[in-house]
C-alpha atoms as a PDB file:
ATOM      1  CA  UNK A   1      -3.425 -17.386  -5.400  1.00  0.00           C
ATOM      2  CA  UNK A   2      -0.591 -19.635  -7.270  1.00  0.00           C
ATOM      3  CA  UNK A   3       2.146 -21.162  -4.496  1.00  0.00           C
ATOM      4  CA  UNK A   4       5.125 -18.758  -5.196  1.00  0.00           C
ATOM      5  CA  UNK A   5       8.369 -17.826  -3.515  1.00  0.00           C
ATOM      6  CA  UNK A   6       6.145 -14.327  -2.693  1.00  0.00           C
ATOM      7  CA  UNK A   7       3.514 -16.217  -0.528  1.00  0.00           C
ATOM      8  CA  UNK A   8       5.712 -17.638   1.754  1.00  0.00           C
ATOM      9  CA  UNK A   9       6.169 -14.941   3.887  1.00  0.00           C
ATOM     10  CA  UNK A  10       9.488 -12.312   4.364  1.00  0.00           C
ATOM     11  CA  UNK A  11      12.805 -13.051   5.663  1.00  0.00           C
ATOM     12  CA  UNK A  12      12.962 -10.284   7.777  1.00  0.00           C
ATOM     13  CA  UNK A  13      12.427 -10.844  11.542  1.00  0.00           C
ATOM     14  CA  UNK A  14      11.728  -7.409  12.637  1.00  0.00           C
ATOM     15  CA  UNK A  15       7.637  -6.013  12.588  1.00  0.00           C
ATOM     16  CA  UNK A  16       7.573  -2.714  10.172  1.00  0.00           C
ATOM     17  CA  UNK A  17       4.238  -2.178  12.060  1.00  0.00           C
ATOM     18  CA  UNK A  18       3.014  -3.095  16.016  1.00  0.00           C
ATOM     19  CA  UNK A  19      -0.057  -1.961  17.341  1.00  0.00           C
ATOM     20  CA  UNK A  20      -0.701  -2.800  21.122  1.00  0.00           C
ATOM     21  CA  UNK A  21      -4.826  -2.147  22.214  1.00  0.00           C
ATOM     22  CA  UNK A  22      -4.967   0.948  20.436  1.00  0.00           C
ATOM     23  CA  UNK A  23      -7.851   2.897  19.354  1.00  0.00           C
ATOM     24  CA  UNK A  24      -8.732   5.786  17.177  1.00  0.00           C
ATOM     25  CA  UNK A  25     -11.791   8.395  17.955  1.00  0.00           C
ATOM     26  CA  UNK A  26     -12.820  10.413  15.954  1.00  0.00           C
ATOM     27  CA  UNK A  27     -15.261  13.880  16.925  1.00  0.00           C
ATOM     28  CA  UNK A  28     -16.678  11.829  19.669  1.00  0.00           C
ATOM     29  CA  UNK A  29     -16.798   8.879  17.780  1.00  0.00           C
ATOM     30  CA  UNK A  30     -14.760   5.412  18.423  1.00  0.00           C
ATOM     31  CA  UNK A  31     -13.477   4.119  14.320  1.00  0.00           C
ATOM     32  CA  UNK A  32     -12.216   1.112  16.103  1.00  0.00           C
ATOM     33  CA  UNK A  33     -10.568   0.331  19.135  1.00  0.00           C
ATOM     34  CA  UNK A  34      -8.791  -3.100  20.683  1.00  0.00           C
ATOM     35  CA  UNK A  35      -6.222  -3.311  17.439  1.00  0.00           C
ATOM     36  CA  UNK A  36      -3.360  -5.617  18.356  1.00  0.00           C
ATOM     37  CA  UNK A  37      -1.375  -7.217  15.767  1.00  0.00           C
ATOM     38  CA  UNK A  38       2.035  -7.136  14.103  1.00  0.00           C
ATOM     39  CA  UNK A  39       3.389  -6.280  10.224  1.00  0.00           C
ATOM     40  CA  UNK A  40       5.866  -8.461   9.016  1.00  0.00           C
ATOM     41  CA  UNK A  41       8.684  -6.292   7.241  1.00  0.00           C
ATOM     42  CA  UNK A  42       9.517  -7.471   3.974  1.00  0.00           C
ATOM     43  CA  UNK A  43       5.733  -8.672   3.140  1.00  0.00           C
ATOM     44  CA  UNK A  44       2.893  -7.190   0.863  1.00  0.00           C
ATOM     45  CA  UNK A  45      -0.346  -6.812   3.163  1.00  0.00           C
ATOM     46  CA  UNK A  46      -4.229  -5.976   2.107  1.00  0.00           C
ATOM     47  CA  UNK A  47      -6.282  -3.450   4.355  1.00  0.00           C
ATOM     48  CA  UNK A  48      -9.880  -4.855   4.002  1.00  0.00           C
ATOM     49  CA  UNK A  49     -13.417  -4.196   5.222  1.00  0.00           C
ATOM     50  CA  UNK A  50     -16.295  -2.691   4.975  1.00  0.00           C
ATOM     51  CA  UNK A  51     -16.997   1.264   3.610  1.00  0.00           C
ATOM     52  CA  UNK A  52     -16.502   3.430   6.664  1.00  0.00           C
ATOM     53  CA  UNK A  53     -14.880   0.520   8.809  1.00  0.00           C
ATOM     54  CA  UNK A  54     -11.493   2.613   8.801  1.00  0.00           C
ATOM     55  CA  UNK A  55      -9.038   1.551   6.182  1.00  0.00           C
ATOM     56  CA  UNK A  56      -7.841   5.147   5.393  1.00  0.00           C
ATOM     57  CA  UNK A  57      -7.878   5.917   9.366  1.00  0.00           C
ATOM     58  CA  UNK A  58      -5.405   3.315   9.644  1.00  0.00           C
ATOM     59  CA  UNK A  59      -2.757   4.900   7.078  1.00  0.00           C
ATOM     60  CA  UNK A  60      -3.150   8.215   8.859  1.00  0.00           C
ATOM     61  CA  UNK A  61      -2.265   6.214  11.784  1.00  0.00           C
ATOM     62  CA  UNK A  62       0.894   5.098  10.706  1.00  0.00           C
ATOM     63  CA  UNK A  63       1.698   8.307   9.241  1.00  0.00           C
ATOM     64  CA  UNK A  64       1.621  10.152  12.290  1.00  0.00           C
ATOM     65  CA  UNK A  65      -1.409  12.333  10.686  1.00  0.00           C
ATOM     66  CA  UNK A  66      -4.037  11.339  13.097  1.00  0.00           C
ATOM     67  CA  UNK A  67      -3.508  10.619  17.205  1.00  0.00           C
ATOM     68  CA  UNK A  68      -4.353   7.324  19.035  1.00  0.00           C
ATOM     69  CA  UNK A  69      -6.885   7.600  21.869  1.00  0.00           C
ATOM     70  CA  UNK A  70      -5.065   4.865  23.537  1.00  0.00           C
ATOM     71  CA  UNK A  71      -2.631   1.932  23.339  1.00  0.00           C
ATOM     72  CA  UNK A  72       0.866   2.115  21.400  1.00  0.00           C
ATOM     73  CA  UNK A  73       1.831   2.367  17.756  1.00  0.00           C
ATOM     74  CA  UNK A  74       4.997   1.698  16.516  1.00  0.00           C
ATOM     75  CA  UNK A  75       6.360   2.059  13.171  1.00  0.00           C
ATOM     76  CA  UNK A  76      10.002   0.937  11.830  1.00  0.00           C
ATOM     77  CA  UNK A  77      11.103   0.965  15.572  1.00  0.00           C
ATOM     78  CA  UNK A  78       9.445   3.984  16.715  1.00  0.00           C
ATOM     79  CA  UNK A  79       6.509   6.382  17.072  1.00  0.00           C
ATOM     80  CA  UNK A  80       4.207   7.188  14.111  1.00  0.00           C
ATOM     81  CA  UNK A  81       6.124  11.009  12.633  1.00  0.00           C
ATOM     82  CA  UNK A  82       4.476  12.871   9.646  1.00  0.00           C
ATOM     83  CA  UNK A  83       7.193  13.418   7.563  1.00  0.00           C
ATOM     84  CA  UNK A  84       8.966  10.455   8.186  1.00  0.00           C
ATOM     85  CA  UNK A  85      10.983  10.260   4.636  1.00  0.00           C
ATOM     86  CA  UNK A  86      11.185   6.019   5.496  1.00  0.00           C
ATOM     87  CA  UNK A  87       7.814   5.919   4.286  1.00  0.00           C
ATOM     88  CA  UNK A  88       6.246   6.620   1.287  1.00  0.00           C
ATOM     89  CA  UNK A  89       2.366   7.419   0.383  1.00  0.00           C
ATOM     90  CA  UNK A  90       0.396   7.580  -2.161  1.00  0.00           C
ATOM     91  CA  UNK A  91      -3.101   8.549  -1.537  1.00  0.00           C
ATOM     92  CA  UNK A  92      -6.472   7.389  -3.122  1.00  0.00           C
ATOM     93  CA  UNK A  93      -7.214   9.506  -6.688  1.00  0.00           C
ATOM     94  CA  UNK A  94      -3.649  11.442  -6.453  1.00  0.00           C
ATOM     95  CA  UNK A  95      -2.939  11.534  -9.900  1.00  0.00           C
ATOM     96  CA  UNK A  96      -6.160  12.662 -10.741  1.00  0.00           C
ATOM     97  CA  UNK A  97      -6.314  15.555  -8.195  1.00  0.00           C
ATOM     98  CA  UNK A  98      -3.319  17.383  -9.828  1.00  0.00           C
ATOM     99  CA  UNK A  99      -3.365  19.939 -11.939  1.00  0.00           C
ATOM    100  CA  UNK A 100      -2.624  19.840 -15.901  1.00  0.00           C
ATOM    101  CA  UNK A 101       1.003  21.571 -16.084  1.00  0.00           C
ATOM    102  CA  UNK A 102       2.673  19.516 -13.943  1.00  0.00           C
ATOM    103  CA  UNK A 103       4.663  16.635 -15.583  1.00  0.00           C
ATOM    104  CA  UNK A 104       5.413  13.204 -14.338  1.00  0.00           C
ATOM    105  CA  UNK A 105       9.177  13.870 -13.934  1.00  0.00           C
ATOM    106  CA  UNK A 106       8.720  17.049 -11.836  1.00  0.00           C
ATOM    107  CA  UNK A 107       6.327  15.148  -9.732  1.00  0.00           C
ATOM    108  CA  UNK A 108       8.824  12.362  -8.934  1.00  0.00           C
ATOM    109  CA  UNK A 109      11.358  15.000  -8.041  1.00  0.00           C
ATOM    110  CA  UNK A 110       9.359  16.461  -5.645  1.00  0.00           C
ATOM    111  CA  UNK A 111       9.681  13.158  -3.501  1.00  0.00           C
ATOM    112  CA  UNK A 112      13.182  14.663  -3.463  1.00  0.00           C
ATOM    113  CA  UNK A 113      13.313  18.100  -3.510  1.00  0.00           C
ATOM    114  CA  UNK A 114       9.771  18.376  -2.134  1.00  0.00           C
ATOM    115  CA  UNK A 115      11.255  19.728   1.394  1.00  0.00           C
ATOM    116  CA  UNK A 116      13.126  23.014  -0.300  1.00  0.00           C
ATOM    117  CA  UNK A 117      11.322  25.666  -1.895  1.00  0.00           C
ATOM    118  CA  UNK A 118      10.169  24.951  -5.703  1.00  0.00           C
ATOM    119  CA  UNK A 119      11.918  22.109  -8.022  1.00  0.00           C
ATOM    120  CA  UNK A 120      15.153  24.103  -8.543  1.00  0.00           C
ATOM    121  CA  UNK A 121      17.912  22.772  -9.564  1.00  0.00           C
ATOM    122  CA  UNK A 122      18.468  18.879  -9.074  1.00  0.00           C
ATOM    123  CA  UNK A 123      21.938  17.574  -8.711  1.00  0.00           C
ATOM    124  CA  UNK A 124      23.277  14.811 -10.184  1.00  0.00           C
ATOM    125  CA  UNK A 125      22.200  12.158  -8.129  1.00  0.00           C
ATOM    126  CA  UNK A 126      19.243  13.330  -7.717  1.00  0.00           C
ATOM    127  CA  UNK A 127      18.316  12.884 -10.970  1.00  0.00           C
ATOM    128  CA  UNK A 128      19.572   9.951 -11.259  1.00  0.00           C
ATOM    129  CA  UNK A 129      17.421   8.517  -8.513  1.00  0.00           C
ATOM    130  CA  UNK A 130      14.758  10.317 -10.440  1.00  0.00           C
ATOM    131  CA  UNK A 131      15.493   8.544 -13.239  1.00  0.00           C
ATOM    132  CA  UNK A 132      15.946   5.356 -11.292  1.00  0.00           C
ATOM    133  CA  UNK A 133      12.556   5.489  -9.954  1.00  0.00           C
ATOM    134  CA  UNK A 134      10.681   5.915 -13.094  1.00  0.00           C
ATOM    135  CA  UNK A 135      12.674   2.912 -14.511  1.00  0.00           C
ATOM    136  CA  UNK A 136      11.345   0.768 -11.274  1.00  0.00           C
ATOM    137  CA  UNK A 137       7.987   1.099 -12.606  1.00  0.00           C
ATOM    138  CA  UNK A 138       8.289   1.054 -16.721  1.00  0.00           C
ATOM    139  CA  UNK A 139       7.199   5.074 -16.425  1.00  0.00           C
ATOM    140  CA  UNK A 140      10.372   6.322 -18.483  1.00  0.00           C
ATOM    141  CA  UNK A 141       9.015   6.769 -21.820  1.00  0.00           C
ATOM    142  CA  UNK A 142       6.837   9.168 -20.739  1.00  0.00           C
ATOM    143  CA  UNK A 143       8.464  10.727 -17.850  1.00  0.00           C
ATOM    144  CA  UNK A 144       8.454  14.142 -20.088  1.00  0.00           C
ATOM    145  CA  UNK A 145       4.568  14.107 -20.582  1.00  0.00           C
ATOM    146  CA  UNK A 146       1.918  15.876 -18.597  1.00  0.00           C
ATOM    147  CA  UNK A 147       0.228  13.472 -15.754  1.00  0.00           C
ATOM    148  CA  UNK A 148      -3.167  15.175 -17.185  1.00  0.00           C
ATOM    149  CA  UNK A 149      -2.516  13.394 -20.453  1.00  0.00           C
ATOM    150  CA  UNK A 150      -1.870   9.949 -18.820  1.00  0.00           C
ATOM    151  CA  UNK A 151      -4.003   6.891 -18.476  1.00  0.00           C
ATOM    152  CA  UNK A 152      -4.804   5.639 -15.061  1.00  0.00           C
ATOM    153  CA  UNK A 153      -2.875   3.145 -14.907  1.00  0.00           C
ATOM    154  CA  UNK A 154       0.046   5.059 -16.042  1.00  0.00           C
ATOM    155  CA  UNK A 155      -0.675   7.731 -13.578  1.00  0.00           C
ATOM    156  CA  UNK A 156      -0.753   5.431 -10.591  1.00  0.00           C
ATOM    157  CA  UNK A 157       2.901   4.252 -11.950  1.00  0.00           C
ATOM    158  CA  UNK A 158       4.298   7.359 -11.636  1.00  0.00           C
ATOM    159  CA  UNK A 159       2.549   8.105  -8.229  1.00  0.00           C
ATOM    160  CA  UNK A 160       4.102   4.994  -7.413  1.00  0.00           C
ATOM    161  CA  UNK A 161       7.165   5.970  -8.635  1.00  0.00           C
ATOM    162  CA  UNK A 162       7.432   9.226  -6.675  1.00  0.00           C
ATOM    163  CA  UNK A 163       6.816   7.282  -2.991  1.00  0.00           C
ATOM    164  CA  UNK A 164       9.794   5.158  -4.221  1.00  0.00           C
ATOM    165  CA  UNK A 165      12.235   7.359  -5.146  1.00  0.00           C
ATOM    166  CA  UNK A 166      13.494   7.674  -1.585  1.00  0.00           C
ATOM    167  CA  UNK A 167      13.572   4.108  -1.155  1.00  0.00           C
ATOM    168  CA  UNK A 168      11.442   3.779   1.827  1.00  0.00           C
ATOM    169  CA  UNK A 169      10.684   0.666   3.967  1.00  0.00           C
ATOM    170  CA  UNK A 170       7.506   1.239   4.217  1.00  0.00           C
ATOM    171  CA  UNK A 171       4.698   1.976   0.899  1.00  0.00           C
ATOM    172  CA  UNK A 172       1.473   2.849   1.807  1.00  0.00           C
ATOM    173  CA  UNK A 173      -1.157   3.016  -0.853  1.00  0.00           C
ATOM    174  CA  UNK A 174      -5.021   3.722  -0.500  1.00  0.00           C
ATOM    175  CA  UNK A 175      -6.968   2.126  -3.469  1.00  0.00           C
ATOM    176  CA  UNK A 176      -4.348   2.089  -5.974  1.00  0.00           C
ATOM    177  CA  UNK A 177      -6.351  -0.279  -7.934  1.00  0.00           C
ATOM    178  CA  UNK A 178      -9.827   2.205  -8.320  1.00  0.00           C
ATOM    179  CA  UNK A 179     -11.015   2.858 -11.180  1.00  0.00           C
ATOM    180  CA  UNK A 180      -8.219   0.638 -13.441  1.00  0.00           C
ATOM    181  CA  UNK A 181      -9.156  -1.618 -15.802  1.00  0.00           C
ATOM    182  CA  UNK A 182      -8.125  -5.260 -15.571  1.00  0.00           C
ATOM    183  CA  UNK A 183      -5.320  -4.751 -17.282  1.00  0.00           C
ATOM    184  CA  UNK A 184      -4.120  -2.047 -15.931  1.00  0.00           C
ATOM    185  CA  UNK A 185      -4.845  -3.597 -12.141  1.00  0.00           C
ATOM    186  CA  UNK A 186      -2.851  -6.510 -12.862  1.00  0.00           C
ATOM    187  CA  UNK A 187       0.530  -4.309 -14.277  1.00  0.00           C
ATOM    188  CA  UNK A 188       0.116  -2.785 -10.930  1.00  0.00           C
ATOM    189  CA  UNK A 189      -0.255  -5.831  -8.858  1.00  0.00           C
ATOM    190  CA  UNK A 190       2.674  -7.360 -10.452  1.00  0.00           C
ATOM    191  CA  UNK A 191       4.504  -4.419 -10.130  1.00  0.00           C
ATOM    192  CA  UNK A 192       3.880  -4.269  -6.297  1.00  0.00           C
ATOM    193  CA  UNK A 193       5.170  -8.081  -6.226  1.00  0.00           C
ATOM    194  CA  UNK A 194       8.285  -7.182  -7.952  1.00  0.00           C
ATOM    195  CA  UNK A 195       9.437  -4.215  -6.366  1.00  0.00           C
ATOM    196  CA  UNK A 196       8.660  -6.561  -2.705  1.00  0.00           C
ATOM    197  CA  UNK A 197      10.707  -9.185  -4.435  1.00  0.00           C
ATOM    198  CA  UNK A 198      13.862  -7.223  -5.670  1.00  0.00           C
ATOM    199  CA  UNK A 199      14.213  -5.085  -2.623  1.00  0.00           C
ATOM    200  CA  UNK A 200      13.938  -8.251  -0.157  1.00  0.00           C
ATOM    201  CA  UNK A 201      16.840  -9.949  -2.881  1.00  0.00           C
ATOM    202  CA  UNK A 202      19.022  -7.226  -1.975  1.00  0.00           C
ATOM    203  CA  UNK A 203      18.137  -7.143   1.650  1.00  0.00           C
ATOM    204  CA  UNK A 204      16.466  -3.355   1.743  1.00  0.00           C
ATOM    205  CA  UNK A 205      13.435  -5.043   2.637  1.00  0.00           C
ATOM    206  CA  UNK A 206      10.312  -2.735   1.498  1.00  0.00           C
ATOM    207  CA  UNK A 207       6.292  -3.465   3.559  1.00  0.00           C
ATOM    208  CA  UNK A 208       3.747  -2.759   1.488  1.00  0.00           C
ATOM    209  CA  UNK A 209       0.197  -1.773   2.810  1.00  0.00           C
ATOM    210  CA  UNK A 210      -2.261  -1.433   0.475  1.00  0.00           C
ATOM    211  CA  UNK A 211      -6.576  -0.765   1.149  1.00  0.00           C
ATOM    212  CA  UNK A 212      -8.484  -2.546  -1.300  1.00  0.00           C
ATOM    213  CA  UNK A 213     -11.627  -3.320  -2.361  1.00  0.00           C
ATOM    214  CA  UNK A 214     -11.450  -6.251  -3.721  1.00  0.00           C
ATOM    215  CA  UNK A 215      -8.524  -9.187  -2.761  1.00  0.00           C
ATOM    216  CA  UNK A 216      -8.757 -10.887  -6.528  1.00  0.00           C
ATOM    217  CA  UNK A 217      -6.469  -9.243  -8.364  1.00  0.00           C
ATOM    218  CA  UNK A 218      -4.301  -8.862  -5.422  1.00  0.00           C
ATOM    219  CA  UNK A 219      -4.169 -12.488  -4.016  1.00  0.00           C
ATOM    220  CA  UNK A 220      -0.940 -13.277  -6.429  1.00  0.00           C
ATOM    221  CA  UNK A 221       1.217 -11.388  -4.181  1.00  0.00           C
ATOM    222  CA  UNK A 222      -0.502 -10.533  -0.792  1.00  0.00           C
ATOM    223  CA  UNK A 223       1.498 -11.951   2.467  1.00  0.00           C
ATOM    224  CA  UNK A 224      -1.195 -11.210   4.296  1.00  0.00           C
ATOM    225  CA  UNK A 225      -4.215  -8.615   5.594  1.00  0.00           C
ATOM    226  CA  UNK A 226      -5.543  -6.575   7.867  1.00  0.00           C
ATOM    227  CA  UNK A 227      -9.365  -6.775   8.170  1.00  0.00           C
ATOM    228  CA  UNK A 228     -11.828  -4.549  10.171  1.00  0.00           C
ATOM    229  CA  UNK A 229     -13.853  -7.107  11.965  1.00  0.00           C
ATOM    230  CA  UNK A 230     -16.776  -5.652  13.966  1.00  0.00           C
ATOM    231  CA  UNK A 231     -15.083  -2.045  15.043  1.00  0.00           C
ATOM    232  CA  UNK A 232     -11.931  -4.086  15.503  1.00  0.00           C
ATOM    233  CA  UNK A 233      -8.403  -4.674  13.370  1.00  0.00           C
ATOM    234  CA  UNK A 234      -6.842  -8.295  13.146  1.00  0.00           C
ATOM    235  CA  UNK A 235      -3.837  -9.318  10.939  1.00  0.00           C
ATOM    236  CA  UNK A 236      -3.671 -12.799   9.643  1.00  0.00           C
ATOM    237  CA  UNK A 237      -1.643 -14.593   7.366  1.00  0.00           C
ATOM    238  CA  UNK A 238      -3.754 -14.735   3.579  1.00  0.00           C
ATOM    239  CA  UNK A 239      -4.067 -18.282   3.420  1.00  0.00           C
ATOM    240  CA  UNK A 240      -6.014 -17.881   7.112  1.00  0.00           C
ATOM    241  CA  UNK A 241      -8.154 -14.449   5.657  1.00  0.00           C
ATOM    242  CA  UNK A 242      -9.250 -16.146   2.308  1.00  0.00           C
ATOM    243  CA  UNK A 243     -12.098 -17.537   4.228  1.00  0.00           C
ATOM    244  CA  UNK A 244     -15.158 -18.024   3.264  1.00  0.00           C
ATOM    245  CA  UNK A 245     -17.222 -17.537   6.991  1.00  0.00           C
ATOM    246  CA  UNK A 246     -14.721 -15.050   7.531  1.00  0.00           C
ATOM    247  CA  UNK A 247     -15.411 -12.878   4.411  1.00  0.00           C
ATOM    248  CA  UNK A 248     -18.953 -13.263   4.757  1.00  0.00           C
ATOM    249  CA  UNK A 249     -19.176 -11.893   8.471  1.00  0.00           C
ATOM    250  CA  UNK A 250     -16.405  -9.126   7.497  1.00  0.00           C
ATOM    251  CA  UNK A 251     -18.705  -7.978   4.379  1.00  0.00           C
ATOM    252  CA  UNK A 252     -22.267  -8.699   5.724  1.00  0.00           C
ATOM    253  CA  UNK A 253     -23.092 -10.760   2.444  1.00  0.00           C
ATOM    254  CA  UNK A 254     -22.035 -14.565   1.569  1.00  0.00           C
ATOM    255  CA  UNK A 255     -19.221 -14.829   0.050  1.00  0.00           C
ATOM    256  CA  UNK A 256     -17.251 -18.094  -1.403  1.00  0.00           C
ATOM    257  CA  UNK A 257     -13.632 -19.069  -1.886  1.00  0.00           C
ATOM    258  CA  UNK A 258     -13.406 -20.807  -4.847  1.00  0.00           C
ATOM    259  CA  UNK A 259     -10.185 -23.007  -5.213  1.00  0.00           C
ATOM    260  CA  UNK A 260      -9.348 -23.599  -9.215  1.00  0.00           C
ATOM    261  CA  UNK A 261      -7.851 -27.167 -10.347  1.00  0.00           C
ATOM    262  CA  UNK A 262      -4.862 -25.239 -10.544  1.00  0.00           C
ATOM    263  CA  UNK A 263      -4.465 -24.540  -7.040  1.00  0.00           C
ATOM    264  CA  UNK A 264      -5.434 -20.519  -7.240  1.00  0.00           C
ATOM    265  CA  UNK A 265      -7.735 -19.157  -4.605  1.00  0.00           C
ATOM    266  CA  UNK A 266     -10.557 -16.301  -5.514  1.00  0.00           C
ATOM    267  CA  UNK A 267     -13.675 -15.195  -3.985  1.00  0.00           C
ATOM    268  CA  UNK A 268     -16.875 -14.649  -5.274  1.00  0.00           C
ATOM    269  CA  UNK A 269     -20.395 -13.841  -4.007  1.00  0.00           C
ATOM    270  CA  UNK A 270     -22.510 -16.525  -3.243  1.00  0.00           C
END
């Protein structure tokens, strides 16, 4: 994790995200309960824990998809909405799960037109913020193709590309890094950073919420994280979360934070 302007934290004083004691049940069952923390707006923040712990339950939190059974949420100043065009999602495999017609251009244009009936006609500007939106992630030279003929890396671009193109303040992504090789995970993760970066420059700060896996390839930009600690959700700042007793009671299986000469953080099983 390399010192960097992006690790310092966002400029923005208001919390995209504030969750006071709440807790989500599911069929009977409690997912986890006693979540209190705040989002920074402006910063880039990993949702970690265990399988089952309730990473994705969180994003359908925030997304209005899935009630509280107590305490309050609130999300860019108000009350988790589905629908809510300030945010933009992109779930876990989407790329994958569409079918083989549809191309990556039509599928950004549905984060415009996606409220009226069929792609129709697009004016002017929205194509242009189409257009725009590929750009912002390198997708443009093959915005014509099918997503079916894409690699996944260039698939998550353009699902990327598609939550963006109504400039939300809020990104929320679930596993955007599966199944991508190296390569391909690190264009996204510096993609992530740079979008943060430019949109906090000019002041239409963007939050980014992202489950993962694995912090790694992620450290380079991450703010911070939310881990799901023993049925319960805790933000802290990275440098606080890259912990070594920490990760190991989180994951149920030792884990070390291994500090290069260089000054980078990663983690590692012991």
């Amino acid at each position: 994790m390399p010192a960097s302007p992006a690790a310092t934290g966002p400029a923005a004083t208001e919390p995209a995200v504030v969750l006071d004691d709440v807790s989500v049940v599911r069929a009977g069952r409690t997912i986890w309960s006693h979540g209190t923390f705040e989002v920074p707006a402006g910063s880039v923040v990993g949702i970690i824990g265990p399988n089952g712990s309730g990473k994705t339950t969180l994003l359908e939190v925030l997304l209005g998809l899935l009630p509280i059974a107590s305490g309050e949420v609130e999300v860019l100043g108000g009350d988790p909405r589905r629908g809510d065009r300030r945010i933009g999602y992109v779930p876990q495999g989407y790329g994958a799960a569409l079918g083989d017609a549809v191309s990556c251009r039509d599928l950004v244009a549905l984060g415009v037109t996606g409220t009226r009936w069929g792609l129709g006609r697009r004016s002017p500007a929205e194509s242009a913020r189409i257009d725009a939106a590929l750009g912002a992630v390198g997708a443009s030279e093959y915005a014509r193709r099918r997503m079916s003929q894409l690699s996944g890396g260039q698939q998550q671009r353009v699902a990327i590309a598609q939550a963006l193109v109504d400039e939300p303040e809020l990104l929320l992504l679930d596993e955007p890094l599966a199944n991508l090789d190296i390569r391909n995970q690190h264009g996204i993760v510096s993609l992530l950073g740079r979008i943060r970066d430019e949109r906090r420059g000019d002041d239409r700060h963007v939050t980014i919420l992202l489950v993962a896996h694995d912090l790694n390839p992620l450290l380079p930009v991450l703010d911070g994280a939310i881990y799901l600690l023993d049925g319960h959700p805790h933000f802290g700042a990275i440098g606080e979360v890259v912990d070594g007793d920490l990760l190991t009671h989180l994951y149920g299986t030792p884990i070390r934070v291994v500090r290069t000469a260089q000054g980078d953080l990663f983690t590692r099983s012991a």
